[in-house]
PDB file of N, CA and C in Angstrom:
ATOM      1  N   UNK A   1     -11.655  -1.470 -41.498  1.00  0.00           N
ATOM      2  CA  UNK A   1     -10.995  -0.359 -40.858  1.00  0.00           C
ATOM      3  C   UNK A   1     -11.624  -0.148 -39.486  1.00  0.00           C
ATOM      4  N   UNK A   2     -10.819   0.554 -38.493  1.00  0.00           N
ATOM      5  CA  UNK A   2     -11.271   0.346 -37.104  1.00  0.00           C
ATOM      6  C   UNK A   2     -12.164   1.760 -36.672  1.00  0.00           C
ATOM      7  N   UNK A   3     -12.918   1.729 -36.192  1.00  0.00           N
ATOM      8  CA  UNK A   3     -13.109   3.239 -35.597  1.00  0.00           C
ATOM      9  C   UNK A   3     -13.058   3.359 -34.170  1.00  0.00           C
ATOM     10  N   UNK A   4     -13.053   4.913 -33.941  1.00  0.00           N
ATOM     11  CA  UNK A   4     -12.926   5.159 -32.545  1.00  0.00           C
ATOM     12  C   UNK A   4     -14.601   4.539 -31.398  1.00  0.00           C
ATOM     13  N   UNK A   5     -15.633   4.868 -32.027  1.00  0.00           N
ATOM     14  CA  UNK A   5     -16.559   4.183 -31.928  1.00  0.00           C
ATOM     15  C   UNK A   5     -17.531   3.338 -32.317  1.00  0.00           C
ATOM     16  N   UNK A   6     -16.865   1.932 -31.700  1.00  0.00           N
ATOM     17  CA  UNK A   6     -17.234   0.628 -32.129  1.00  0.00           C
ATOM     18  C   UNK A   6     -18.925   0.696 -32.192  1.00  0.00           C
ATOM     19  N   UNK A   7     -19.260   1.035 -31.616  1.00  0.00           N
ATOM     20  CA  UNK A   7     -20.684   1.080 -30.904  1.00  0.00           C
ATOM     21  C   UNK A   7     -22.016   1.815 -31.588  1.00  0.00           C
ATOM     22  N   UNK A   8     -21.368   2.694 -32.931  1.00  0.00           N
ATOM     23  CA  UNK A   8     -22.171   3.909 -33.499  1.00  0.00           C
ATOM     24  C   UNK A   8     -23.307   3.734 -33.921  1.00  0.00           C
ATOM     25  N   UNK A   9     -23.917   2.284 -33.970  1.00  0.00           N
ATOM     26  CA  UNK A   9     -25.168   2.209 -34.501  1.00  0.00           C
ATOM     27  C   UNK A   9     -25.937   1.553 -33.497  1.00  0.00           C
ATOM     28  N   UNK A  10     -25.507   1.849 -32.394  1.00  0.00           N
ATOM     29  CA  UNK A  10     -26.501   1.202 -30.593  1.00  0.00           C
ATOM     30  C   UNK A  10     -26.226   2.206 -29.708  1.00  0.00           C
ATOM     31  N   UNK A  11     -26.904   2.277 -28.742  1.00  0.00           N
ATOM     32  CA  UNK A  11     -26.731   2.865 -27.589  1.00  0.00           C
ATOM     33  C   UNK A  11     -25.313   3.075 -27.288  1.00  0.00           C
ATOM     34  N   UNK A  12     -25.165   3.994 -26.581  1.00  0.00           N
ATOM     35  CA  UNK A  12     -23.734   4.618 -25.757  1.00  0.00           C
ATOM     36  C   UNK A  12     -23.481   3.201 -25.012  1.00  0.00           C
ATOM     37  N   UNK A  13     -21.703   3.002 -24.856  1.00  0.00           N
ATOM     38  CA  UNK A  13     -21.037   1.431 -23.875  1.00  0.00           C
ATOM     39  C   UNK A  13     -21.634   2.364 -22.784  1.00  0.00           C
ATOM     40  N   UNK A  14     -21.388   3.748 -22.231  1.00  0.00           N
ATOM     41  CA  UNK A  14     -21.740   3.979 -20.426  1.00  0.00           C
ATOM     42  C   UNK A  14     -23.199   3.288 -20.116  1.00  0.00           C
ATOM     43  N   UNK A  15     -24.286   3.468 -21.188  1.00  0.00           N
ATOM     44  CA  UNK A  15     -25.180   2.756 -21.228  1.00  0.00           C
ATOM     45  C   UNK A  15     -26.030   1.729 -21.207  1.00  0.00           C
ATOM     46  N   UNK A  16     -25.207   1.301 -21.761  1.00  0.00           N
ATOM     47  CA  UNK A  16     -24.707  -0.710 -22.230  1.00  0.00           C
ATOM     48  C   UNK A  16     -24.219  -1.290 -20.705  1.00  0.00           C
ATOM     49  N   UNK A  17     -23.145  -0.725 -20.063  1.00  0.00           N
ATOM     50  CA  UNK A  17     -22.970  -1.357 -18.963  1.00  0.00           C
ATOM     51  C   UNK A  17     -23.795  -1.542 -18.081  1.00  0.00           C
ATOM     52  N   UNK A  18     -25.259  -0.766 -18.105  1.00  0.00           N
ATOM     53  CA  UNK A  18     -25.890  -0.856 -16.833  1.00  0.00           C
ATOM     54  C   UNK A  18     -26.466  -1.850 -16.966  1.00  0.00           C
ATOM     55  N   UNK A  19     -26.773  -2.361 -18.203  1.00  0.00           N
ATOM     56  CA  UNK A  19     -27.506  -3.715 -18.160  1.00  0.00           C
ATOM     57  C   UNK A  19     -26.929  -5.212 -18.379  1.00  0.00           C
ATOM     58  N   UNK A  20     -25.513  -5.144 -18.435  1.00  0.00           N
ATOM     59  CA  UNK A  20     -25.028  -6.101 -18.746  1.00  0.00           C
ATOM     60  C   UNK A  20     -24.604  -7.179 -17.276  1.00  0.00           C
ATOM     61  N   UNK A  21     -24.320  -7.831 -17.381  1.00  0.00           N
ATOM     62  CA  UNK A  21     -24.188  -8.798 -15.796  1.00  0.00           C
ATOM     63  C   UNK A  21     -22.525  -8.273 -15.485  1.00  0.00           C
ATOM     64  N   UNK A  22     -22.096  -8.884 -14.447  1.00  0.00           N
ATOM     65  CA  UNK A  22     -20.692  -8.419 -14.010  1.00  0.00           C
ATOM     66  C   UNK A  22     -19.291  -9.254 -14.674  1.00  0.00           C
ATOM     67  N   UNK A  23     -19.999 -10.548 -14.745  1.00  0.00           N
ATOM     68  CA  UNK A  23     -19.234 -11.558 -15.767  1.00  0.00           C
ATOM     69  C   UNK A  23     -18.842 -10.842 -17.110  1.00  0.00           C
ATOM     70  N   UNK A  24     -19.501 -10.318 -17.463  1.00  0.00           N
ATOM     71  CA  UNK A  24     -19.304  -9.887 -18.828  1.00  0.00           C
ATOM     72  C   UNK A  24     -18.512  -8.342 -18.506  1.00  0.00           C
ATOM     73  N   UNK A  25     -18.855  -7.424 -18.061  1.00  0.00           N
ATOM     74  CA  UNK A  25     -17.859  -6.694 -17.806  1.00  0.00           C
ATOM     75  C   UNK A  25     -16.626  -6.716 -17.422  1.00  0.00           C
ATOM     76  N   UNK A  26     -16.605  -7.938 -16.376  1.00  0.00           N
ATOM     77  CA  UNK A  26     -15.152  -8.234 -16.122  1.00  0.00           C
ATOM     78  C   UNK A  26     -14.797  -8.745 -17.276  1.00  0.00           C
ATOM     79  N   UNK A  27     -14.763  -9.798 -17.953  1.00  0.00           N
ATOM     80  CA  UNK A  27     -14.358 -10.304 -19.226  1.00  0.00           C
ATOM     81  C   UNK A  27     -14.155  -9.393 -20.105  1.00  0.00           C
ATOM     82  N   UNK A  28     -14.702  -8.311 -20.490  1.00  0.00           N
ATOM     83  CA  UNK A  28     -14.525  -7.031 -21.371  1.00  0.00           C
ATOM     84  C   UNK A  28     -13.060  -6.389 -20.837  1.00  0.00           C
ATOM     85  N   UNK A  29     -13.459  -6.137 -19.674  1.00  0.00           N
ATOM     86  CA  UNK A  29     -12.230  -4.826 -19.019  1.00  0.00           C
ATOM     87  C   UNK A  29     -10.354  -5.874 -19.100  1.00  0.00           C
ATOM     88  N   UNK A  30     -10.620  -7.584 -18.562  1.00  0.00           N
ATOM     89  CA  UNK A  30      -9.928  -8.729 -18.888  1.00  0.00           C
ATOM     90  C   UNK A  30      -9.021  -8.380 -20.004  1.00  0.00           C
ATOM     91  N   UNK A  31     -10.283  -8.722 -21.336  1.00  0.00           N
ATOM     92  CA  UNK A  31      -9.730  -8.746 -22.384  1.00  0.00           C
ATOM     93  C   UNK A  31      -9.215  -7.180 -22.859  1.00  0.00           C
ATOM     94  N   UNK A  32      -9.383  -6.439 -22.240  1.00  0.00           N
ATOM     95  CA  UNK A  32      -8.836  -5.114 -23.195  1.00  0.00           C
ATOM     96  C   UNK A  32      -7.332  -5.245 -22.100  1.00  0.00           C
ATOM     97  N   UNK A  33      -6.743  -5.224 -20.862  1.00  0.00           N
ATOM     98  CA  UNK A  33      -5.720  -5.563 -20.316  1.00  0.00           C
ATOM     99  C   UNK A  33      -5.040  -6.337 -21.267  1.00  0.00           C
ATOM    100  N   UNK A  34      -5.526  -7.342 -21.469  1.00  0.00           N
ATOM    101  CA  UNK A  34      -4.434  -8.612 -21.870  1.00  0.00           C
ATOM    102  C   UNK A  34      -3.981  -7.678 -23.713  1.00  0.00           C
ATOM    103  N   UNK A  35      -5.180  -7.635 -24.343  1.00  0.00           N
ATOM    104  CA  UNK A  35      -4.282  -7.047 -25.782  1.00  0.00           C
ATOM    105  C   UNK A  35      -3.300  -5.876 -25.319  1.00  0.00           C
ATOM    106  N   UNK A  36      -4.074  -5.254 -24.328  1.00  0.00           N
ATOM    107  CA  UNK A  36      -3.077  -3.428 -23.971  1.00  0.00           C
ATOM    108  C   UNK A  36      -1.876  -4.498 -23.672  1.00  0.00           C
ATOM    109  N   UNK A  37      -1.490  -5.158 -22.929  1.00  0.00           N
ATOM    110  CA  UNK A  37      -0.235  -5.425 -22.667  1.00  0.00           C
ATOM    111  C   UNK A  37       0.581  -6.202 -23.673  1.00  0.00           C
ATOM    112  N   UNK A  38      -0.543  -6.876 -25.006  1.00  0.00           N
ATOM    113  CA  UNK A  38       0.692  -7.928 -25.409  1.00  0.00           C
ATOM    114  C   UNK A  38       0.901  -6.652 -26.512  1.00  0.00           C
ATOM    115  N   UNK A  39      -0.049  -5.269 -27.079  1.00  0.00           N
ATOM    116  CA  UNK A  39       0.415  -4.655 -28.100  1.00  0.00           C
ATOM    117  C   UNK A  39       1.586  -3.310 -27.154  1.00  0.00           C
ATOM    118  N   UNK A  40       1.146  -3.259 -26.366  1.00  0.00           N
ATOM    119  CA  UNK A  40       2.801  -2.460 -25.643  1.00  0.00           C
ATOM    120  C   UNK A  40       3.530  -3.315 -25.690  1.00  0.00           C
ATOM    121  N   UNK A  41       3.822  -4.329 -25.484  1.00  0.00           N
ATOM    122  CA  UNK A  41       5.522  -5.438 -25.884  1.00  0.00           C
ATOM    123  C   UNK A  41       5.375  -5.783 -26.956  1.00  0.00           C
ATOM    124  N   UNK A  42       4.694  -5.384 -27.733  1.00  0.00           N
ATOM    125  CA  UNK A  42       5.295  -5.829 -28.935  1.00  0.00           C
ATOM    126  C   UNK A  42       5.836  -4.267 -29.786  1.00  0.00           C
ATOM    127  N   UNK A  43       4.737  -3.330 -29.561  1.00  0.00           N
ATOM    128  CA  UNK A  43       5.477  -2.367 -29.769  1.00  0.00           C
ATOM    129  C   UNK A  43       6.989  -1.446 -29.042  1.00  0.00           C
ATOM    130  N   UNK A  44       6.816  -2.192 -27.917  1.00  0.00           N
ATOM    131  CA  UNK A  44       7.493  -1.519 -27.047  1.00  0.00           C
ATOM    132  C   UNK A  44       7.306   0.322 -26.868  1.00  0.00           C
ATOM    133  N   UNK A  45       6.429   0.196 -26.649  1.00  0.00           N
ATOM    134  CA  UNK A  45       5.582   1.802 -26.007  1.00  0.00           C
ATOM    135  C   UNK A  45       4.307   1.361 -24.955  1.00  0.00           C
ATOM    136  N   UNK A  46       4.327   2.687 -23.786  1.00  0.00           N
ATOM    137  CA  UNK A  46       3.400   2.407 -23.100  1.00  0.00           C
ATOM    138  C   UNK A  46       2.346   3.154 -23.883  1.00  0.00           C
ATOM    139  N   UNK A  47       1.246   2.500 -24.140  1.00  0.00           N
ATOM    140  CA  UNK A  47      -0.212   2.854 -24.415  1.00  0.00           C
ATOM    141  C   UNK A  47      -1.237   2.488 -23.742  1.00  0.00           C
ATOM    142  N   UNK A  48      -2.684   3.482 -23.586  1.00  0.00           N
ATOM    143  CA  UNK A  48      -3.711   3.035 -23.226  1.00  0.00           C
ATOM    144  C   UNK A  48      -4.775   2.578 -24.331  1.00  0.00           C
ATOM    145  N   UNK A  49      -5.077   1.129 -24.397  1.00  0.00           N
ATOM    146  CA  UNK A  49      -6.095   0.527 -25.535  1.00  0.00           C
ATOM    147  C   UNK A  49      -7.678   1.300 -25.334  1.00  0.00           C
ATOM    148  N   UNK A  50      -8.052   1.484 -24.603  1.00  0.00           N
ATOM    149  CA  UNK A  50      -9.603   2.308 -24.316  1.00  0.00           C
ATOM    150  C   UNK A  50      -9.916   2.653 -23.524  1.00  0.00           C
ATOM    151  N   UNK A  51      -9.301   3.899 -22.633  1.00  0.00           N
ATOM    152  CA  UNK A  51      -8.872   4.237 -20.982  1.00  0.00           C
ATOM    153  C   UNK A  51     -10.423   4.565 -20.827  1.00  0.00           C
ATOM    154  N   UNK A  52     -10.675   5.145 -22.010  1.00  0.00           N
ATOM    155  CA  UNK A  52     -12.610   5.374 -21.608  1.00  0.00           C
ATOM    156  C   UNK A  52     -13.958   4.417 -21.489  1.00  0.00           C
ATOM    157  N   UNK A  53     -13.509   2.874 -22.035  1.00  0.00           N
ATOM    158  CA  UNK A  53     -13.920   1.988 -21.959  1.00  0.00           C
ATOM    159  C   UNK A  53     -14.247   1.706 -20.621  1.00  0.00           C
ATOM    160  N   UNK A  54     -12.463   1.362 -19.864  1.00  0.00           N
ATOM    161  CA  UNK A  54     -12.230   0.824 -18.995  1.00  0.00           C
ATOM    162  C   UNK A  54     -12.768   1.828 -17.401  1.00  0.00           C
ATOM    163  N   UNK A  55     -12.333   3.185 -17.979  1.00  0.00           N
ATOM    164  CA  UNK A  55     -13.121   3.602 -16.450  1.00  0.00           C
ATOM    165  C   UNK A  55     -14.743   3.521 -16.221  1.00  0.00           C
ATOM    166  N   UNK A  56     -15.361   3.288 -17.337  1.00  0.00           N
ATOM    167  CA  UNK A  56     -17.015   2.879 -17.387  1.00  0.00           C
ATOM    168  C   UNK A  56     -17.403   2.176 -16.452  1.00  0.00           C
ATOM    169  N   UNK A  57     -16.388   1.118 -17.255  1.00  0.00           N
ATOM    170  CA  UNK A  57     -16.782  -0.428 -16.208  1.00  0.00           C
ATOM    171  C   UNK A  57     -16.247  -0.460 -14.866  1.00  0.00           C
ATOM    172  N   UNK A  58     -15.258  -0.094 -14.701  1.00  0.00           N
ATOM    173  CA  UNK A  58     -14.762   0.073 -13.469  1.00  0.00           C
ATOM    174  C   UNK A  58     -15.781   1.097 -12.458  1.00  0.00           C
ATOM    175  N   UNK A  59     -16.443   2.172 -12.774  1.00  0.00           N
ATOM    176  CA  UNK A  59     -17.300   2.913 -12.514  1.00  0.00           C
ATOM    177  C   UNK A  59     -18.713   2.286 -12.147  1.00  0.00           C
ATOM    178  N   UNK A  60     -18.916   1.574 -12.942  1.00  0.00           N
ATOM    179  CA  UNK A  60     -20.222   0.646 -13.016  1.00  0.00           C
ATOM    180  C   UNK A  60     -20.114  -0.787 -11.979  1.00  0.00           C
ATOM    181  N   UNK A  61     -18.899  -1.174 -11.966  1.00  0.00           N
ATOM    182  CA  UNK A  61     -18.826  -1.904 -10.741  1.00  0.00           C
ATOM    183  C   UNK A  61     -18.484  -1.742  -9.272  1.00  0.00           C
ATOM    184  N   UNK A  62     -18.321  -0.352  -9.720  1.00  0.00           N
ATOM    185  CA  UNK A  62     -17.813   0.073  -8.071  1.00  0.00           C
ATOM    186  C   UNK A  62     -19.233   0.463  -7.770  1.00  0.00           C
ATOM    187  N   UNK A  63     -19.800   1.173  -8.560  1.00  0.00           N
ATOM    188  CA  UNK A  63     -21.649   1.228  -8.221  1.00  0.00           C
ATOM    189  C   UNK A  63     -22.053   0.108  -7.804  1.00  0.00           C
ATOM    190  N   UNK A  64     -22.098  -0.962  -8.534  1.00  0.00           N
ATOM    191  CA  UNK A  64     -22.628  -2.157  -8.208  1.00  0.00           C
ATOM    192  C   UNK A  64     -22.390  -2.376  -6.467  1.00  0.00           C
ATOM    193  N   UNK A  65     -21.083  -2.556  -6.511  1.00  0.00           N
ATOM    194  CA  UNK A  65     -20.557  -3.079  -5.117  1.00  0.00           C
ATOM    195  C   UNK A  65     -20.979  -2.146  -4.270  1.00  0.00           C
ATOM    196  N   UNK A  66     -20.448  -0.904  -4.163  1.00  0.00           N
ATOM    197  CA  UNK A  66     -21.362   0.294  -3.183  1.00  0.00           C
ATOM    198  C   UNK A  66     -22.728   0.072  -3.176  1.00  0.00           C
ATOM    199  N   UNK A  67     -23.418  -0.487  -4.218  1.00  0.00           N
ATOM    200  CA  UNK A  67     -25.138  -0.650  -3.449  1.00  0.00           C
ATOM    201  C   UNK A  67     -25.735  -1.599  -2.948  1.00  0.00           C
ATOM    202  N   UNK A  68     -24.677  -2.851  -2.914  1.00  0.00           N
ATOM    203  CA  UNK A  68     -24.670  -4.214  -2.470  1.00  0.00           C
ATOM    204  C   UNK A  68     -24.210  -3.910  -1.127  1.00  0.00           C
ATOM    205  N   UNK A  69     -23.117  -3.336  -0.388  1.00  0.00           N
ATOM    206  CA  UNK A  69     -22.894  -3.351   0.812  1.00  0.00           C
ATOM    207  C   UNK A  69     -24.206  -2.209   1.718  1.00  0.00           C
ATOM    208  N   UNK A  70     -24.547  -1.510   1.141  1.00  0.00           N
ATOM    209  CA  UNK A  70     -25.835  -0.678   1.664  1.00  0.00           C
ATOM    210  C   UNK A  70     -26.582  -1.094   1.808  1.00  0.00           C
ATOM    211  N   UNK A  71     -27.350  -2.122   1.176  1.00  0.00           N
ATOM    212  CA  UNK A  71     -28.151  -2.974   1.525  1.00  0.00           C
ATOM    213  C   UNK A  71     -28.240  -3.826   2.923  1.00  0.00           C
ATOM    214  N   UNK A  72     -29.317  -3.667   3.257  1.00  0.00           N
ATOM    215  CA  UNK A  72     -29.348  -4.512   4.587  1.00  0.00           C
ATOM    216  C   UNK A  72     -29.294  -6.059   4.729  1.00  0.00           C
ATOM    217  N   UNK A  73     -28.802  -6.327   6.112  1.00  0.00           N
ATOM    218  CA  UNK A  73     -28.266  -8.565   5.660  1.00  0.00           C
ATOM    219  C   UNK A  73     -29.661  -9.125   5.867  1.00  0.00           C
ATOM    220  N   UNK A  74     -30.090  -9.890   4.968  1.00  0.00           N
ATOM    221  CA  UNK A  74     -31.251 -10.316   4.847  1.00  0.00           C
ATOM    222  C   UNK A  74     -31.026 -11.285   6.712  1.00  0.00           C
ATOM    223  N   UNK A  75     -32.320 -11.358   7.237  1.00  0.00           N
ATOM    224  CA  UNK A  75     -32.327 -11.288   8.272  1.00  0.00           C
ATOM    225  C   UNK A  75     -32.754 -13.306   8.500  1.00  0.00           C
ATOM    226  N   UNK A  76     -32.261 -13.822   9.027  1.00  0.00           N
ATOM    227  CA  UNK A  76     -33.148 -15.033   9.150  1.00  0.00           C
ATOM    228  C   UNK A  76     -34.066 -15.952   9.831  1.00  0.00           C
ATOM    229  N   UNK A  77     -35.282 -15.207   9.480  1.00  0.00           N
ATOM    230  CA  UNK A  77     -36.467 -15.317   9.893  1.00  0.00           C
ATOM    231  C   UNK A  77     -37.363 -16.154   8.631  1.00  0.00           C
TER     232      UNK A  77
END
């Protein structure tokens, strides 16, 4: 049987994302798109598969990227 939180016996996913690499988040956020879309056509209803999942990661990589462009260009010396 499924539950609402997969996760109940580890740390919080907002948590989980900070340490995970970007490969793997993208591949996560990937794979929850591709089922959200093949179980809306098959049901034919729009649904969201884990809208709270997905703004994590999306959250966590826009961090990422915002502290990568702040950073200064390594200089070559």
């Amino acid at each position: 049987m499924g539950s609402c939180i997969p996760f109940a016996d580890e740390q919080p996913f907002a948590e989980r994302v900070k340490t995970m690499a970007e490969d793997e988040l993208l591949e996560i956020w990937e794979e929850t798109q591709q089922l959200e879309g093949m179980l809306c056509n098959a049901l034919h209803a729009d649904l969201a598969l884990a809208p709270d999942y997905e703004k994590v990661i999306v959250e966590e990589l826009f961090l990422r990227s915002s502290l990568r462009m702040r950073q200064p260009a390594p200089t070559g010396k």
